[in-house]
Protein backbone atom coordinates (compact mmCIF):
# COMPACT_ATOMS: atom_id res chain seq x y z
CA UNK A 1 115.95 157.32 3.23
CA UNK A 2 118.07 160.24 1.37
CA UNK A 3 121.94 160.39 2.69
CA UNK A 4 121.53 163.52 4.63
CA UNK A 5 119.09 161.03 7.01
CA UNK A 6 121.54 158.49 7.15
CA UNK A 7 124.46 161.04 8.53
CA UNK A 8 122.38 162.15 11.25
CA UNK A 9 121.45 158.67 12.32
CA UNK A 10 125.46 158.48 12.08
CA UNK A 11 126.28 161.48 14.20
CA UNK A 12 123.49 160.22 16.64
CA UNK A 13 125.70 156.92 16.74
CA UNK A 14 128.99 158.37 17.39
CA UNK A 15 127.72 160.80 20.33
CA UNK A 16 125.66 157.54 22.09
CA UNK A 17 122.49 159.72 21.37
CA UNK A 18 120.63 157.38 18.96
CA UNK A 19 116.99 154.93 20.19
CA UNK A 20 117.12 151.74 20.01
CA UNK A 21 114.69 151.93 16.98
CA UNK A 22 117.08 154.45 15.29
CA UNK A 23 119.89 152.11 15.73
CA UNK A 24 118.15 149.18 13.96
CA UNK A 25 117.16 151.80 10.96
CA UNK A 26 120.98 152.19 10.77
CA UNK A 27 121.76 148.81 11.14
CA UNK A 28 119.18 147.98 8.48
CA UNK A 29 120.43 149.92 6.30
CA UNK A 30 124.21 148.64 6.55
CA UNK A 31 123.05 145.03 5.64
CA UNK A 32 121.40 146.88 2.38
CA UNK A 33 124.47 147.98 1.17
CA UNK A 34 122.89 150.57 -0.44
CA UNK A 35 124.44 153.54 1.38
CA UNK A 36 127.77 151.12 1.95
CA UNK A 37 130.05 154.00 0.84
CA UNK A 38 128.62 157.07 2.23
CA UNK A 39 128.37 155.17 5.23
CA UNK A 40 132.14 154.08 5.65
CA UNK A 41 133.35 157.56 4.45
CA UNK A 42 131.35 159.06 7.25
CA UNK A 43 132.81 157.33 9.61
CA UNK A 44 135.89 157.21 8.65
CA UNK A 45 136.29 161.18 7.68
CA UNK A 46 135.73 161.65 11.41
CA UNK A 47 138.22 159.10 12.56
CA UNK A 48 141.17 160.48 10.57
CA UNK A 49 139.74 163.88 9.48
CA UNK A 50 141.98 166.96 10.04
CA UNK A 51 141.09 167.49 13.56
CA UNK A 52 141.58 163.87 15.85
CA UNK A 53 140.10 163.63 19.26
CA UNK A 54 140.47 160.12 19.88
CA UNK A 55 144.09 159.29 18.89
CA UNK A 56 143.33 156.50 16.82
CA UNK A 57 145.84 154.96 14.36
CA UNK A 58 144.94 154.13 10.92
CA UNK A 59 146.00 150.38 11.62
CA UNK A 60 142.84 150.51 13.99
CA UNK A 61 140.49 151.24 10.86
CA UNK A 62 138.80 147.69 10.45
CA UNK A 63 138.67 147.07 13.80
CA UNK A 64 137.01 150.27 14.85
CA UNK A 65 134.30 150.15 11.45
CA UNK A 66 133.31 147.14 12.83
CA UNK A 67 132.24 148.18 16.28
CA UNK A 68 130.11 150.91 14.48
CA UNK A 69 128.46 148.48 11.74
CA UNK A 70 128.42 145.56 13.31
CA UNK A 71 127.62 146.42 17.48
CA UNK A 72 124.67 145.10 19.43
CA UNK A 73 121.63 147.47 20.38
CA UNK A 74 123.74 149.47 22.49
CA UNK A 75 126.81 151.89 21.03
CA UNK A 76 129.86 151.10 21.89
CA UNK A 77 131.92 153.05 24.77
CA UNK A 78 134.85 153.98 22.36
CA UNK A 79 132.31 155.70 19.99
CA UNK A 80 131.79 158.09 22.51
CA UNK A 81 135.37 159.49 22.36
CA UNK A 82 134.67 161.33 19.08
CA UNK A 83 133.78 164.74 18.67
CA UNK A 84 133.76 167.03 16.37
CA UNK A 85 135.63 169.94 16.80
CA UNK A 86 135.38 173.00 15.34
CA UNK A 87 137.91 174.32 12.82
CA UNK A 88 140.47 177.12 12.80
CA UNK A 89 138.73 180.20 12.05
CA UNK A 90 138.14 181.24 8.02
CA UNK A 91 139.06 184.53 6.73
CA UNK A 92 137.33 187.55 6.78
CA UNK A 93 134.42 187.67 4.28
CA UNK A 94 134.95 190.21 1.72
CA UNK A 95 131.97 191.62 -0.42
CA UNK A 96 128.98 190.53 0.68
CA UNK A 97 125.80 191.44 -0.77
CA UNK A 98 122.45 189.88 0.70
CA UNK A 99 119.24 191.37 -0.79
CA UNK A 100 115.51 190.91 0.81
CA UNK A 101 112.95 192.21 -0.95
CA UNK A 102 113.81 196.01 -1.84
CA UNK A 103 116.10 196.06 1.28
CA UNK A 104 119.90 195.60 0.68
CA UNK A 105 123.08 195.27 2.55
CA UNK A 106 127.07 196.00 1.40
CA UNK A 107 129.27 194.41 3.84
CA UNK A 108 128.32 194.26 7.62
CA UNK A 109 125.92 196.71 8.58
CA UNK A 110 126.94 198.56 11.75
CA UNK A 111 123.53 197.37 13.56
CA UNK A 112 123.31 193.62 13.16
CA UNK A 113 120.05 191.43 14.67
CA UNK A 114 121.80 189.13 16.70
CA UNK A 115 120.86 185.33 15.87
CA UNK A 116 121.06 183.68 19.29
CA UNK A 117 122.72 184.24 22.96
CA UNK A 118 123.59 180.21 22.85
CA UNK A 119 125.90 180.70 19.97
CA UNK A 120 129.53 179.49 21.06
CA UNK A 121 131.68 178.10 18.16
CA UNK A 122 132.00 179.29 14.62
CA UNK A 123 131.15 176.28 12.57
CA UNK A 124 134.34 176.79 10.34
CA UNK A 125 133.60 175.98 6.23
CA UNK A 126 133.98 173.06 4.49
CA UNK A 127 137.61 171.53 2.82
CA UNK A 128 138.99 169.43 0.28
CA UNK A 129 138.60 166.63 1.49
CA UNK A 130 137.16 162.83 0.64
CA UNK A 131 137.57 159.10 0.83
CA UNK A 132 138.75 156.97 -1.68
CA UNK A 133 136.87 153.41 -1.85
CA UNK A 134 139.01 151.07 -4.01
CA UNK A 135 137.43 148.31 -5.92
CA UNK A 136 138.68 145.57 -2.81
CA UNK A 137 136.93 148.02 -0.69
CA UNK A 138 140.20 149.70 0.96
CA UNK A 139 139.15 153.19 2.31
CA UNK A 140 141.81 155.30 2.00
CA UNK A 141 141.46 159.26 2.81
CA UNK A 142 142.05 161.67 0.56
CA UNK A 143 143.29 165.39 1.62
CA UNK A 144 146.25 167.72 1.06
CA UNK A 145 148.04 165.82 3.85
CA UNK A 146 147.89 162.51 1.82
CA UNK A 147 149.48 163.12 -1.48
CA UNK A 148 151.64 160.90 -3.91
CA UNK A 149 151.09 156.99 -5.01
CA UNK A 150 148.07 155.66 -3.20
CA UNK A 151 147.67 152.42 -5.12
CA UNK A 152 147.33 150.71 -8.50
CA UNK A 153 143.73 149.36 -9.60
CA UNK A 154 143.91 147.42 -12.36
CA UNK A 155 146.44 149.23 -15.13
CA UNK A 156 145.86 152.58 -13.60
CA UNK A 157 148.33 154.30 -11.04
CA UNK A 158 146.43 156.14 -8.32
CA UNK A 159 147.95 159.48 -6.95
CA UNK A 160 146.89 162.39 -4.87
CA UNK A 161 148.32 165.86 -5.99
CA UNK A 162 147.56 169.27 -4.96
CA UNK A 163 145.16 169.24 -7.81
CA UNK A 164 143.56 166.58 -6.98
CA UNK A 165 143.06 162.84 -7.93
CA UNK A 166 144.10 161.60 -11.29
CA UNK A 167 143.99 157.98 -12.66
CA UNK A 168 147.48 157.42 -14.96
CA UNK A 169 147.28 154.18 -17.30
CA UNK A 170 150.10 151.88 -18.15
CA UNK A 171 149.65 149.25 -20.97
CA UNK A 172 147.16 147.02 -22.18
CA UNK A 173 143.59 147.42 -19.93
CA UNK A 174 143.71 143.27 -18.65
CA UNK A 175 140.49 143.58 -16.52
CA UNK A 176 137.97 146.98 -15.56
CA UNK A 177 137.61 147.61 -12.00
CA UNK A 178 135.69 150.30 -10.40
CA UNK A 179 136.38 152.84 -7.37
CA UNK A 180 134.44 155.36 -6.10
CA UNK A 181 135.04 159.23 -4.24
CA UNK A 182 132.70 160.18 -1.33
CA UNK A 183 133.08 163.57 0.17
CA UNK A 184 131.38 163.93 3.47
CA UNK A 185 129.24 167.03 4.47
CA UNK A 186 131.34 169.47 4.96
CA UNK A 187 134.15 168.56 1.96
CA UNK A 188 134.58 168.95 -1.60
CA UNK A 189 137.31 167.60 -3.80
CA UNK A 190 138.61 167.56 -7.26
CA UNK A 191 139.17 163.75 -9.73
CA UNK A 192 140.32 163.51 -13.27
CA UNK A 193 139.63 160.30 -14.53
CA UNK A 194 141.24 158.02 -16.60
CA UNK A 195 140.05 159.58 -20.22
CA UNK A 196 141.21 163.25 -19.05
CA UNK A 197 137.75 164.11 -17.95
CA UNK A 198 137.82 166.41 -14.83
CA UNK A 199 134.66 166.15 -12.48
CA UNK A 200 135.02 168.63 -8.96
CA UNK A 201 132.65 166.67 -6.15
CA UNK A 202 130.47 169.15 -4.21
CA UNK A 203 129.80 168.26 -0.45
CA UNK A 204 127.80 164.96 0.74
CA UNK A 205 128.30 163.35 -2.61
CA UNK A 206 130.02 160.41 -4.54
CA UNK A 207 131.18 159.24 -8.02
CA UNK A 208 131.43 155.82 -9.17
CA UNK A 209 133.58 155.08 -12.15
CA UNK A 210 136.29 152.33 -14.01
CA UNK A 211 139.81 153.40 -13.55
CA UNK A 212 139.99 152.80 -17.20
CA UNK A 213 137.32 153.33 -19.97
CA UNK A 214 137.32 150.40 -22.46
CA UNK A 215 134.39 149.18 -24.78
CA UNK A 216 131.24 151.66 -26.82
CA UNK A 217 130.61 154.14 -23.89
CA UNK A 218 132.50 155.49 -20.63
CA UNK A 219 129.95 155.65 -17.87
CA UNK A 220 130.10 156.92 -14.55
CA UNK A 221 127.54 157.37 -11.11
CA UNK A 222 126.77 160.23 -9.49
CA UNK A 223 124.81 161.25 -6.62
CA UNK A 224 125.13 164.60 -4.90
CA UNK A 225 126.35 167.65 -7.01
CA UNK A 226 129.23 167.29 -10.10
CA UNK A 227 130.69 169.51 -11.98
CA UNK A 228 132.29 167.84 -15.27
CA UNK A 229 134.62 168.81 -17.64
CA UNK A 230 134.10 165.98 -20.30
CA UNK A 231 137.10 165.12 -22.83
CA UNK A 232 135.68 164.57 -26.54
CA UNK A 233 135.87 161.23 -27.68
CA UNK A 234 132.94 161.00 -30.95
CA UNK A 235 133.73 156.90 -30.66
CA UNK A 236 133.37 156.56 -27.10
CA UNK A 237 130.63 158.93 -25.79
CA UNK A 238 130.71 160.11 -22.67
CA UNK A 239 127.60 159.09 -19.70
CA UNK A 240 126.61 160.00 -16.55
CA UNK A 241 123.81 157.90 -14.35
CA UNK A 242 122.38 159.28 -11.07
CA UNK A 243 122.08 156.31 -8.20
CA UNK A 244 118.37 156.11 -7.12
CA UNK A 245 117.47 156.94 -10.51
CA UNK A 246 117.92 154.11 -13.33
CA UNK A 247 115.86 155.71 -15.44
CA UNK A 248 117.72 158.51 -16.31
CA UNK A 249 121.06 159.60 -17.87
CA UNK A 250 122.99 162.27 -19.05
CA UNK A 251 124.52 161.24 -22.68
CA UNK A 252 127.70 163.16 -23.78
CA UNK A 253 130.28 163.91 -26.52
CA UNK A 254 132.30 166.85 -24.70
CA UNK A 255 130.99 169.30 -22.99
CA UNK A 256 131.14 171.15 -19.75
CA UNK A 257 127.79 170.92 -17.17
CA UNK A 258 126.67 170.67 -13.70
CA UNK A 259 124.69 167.95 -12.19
CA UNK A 260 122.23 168.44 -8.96
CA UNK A 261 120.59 165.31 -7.46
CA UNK A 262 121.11 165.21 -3.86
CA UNK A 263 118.17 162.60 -2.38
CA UNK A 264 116.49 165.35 -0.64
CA UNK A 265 115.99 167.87 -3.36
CA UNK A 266 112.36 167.65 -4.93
CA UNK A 267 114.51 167.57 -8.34
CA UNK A 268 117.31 166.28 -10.59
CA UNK A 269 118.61 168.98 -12.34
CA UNK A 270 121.33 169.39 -15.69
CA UNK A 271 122.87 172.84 -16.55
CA UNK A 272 124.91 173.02 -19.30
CA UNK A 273 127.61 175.65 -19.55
CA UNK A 274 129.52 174.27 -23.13
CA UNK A 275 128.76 171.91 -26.04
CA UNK A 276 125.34 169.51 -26.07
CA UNK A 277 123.64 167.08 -23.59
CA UNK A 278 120.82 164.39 -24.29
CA UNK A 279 118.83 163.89 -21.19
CA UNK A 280 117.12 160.28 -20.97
CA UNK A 281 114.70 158.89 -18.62
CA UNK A 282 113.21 155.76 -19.91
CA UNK A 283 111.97 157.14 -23.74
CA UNK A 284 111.73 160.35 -23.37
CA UNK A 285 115.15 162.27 -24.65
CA UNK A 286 115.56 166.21 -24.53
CA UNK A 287 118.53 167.79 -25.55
CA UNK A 288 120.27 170.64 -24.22
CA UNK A 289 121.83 173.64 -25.59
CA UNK A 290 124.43 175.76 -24.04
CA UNK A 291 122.88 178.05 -20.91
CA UNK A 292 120.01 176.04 -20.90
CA UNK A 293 119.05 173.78 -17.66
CA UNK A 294 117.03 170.65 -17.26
CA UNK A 295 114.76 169.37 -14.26
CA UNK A 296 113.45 166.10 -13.55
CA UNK A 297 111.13 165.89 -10.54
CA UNK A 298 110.87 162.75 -8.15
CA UNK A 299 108.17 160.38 -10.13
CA UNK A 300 108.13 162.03 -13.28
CA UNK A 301 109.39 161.06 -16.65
CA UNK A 302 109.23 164.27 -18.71
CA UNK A 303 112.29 167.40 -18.57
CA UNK A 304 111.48 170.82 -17.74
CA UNK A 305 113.81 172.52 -19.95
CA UNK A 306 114.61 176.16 -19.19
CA UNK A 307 116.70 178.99 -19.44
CA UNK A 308 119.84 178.24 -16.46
CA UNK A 309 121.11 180.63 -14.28
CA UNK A 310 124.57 179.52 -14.70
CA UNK A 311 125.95 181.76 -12.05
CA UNK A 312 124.08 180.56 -9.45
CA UNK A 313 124.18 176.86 -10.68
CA UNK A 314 127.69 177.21 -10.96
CA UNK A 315 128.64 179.30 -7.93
CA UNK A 316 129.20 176.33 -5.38
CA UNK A 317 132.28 175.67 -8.01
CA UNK A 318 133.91 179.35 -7.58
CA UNK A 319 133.60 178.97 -4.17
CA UNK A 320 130.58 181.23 -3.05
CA UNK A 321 126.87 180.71 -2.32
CA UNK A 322 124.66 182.73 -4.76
CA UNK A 323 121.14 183.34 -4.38
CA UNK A 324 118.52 185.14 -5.92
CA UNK A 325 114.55 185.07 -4.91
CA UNK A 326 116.23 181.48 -2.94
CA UNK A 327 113.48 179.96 -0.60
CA UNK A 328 115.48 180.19 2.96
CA UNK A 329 114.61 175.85 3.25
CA UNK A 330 116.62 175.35 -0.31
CA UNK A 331 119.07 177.83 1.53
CA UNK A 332 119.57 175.86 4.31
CA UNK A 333 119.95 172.60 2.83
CA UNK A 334 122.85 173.86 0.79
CA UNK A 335 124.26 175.45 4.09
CA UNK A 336 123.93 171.97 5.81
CA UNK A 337 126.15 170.13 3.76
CA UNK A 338 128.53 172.92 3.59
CA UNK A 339 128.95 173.02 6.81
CA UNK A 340 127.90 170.16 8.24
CA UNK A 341 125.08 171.24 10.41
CA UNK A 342 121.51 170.32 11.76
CA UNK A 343 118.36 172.44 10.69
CA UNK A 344 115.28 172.75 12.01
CA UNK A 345 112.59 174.91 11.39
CA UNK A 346 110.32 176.63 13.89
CA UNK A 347 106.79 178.89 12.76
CA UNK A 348 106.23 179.96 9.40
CA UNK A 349 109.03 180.40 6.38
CA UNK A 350 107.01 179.99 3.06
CA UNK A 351 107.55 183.52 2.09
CA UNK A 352 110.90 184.05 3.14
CA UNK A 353 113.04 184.48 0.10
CA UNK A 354 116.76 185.78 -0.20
CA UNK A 355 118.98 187.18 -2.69
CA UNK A 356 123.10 187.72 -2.30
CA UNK A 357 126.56 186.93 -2.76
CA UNK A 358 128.24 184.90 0.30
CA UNK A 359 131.77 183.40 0.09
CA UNK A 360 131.65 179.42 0.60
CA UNK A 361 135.08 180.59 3.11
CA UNK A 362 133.15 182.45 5.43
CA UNK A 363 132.30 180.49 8.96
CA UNK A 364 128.63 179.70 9.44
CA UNK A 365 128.08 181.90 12.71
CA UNK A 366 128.86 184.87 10.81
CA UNK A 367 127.20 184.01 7.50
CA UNK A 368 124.03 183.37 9.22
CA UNK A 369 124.86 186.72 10.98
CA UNK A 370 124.67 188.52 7.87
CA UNK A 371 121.78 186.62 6.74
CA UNK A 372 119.99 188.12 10.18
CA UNK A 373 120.43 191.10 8.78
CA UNK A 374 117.39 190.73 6.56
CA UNK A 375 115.28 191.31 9.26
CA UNK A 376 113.43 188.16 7.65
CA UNK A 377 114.66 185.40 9.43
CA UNK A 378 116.33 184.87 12.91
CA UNK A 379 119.20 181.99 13.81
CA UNK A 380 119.41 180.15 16.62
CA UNK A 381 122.60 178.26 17.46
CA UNK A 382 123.67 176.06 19.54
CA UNK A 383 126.50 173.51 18.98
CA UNK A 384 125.88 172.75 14.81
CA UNK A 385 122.32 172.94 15.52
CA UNK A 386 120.63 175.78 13.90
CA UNK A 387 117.03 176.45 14.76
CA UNK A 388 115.50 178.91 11.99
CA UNK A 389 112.58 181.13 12.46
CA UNK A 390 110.83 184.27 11.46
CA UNK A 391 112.59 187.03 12.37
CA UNK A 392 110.37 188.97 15.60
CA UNK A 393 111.32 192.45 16.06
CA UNK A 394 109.92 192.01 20.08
């Protein structure tokens, strides 16, 4: 079951809306441990994420992670006190350019297709935001509104500054411990890690790694999306393992590149922007050379290796979406985690493919307004629901 699948089982949770068979799925999953983290940060994102419903203190954290992972078959009353809000309002998009087929659009037309009736909030964009899981477990949330000292893991001091993260050693390394950064859907967020390597976390993803690199290598795990920015080190290269897959990893001496392997994308995929990659899975090595992308589909063993599109692999970094010829399914799936929101998909899509410049600040209402404006596709909304279909000029 990919993470995205897990959250919605989540949300179902926290509005009482989930089956009983549903809720023992979830509750399976818990005693796996497998999704331990993304699971915790979830939950606790919405607890004390910027916008609080319940009034809940932090000193209720335990108590209240508990009731969710640990009730009986039916959810607990207090769950039902959370709700997701919507946002303040993002700016005005500036610039946009959406292409379909030999059609194009600068800006807002004057005459847009409206996408539904039921809309009736915004959907505001994502943040920087994240949780922290220290290597005793602690949660402890990461945003602008939580900055300084948070803790000290083994010989490392922990703070939070407006650029993020950052892991600060002191003295001899006495024992390795590990922590790990999980950004929900709907948050992004910046770490540099003990070595001076700087990774930036896309939405619904995490990063496991020592607070202080001793011994041959320095690895870390990634699942999601990852930009890193890899300090050279010849005697102590640089590695990056995807969760789900053990077979493959991304050896490094200093480089920058981007990392895609989110559990429901058909691929994992490596672009590299600067300096040289291996990519392993099992024997098979390929390297990579600078603008050059590789892709490693679900069961396979062997790279595609390709010229990347750095601009568009790259774009979720700069803060924009940017597609060209995009299939409006691999569309949405980006625009889900983004924003946080439920797709579904009504009639037939196959051929519907996109092409533009959207700013990652832009609400989703609107953004999916422009997208209307294809005359391809048509948007219906209602709460973060989004039901897409061919567009019908009737």
């Amino acid at each position: 079951m990919s993470i995205s699948e897990v959250q919605l089982l989540l949300e179902k949770y926290k509005h009482g809306q989930i089956s009983q068979e549903e809720l023992q799925r979830l509750k399976a999953l818990v005693a796996t441990d497998d999704y331990e983290p993304e699971i915790k940060a979830d939950i606790l994102m919405t607890l004390y994420g910027p916008v609080r419903d319940g009034g809940w203190q932090r000193e209720d954290e335990a108590a209240i992670l508990q009731q969710i992972l640990q009730s009986d078959d039916t959810p607990v009353k207090a769950v039902r006190r959370f709700r997701l809000l919507p946002y303040a309002a993002a700016a005005a998009l500036t610039g946009v350019i959406i292409f379909a087929g030999a059609r194009y659009f600068v800006n807002r037309p004057s005459h847009t297709a409206p996408i539904a009736a039921t809309a009736a909030v915004p959907l505001a964009p994502g943040s920087n935001k994240a949780m922290l899981v220290l290597a005793d477990g602690k949660q402890i949330p990461l945003d602008s509104a939580n900055l300084g000292a948070l803790a000290q893991q083994g010989n490392s001091r922990v703070l939070n500054t407006q650029q993020g993260l950052a892991y600060e050693a002191a003295g001899k390394v006495a024992e390795v411990v590990y922590n790990t950064v999980v950004t929900p859907r709907g948050g992004q967020y910046q770490l540099t890690l003990a070595d001076g390597s700087r990774v930036w976390l896309n939405a619904a993803s995490s990063i496991r790694f020592p607070t202080a690199f001793t011994g041959k290598e320095r690895t870390v795990e990634i699942t999601g999306e990852g930009y890193f920015q890899i300090a050279a080190n010849a005697q102590q290269p640089f590695r990056v393992k995807v969760k789900g897959a053990p077979d493959m990893a991304i050896n490094v001496l200093g480089t920058s590149f981007n990392v895609m392997a989110y559990p429901d994308e058909k691929t994992i995929t490596t672009t590299l922007e600067d300096g040289a990659v291996q990519l392993v899975c099992g024997n098979n090595k390929s390297l990579l050379k600078p603008g050059y992308g590789g892709s490693l589909s679900v069961g396979d063993k062997d790279f595609v290796i390709e010229k990347a599109d750095l601009e568009q692999a790259l774009a979720w970094k700069e803060g924009k979406f940017r597609f060209r010829n995009t299939n409006i399914a691999t569309i949405m799936r980006q625009l889900a985690r983004w924003y946080n929101i439920e797709v579904a998909y009504q009639g037939d899509l196959s051929d519907i493919r996109l092409t533009g410049i959207i700013s990652r600040r832009e609400n989703a209402s609107s953004l999916l307004n422009i997208l209307s404006t294809t005359k391809r596709v048509h948007f219906d909304i209602k709460d973060n629901r989004i039901l897409v279909k061919p567009y019908d000029p009737e």
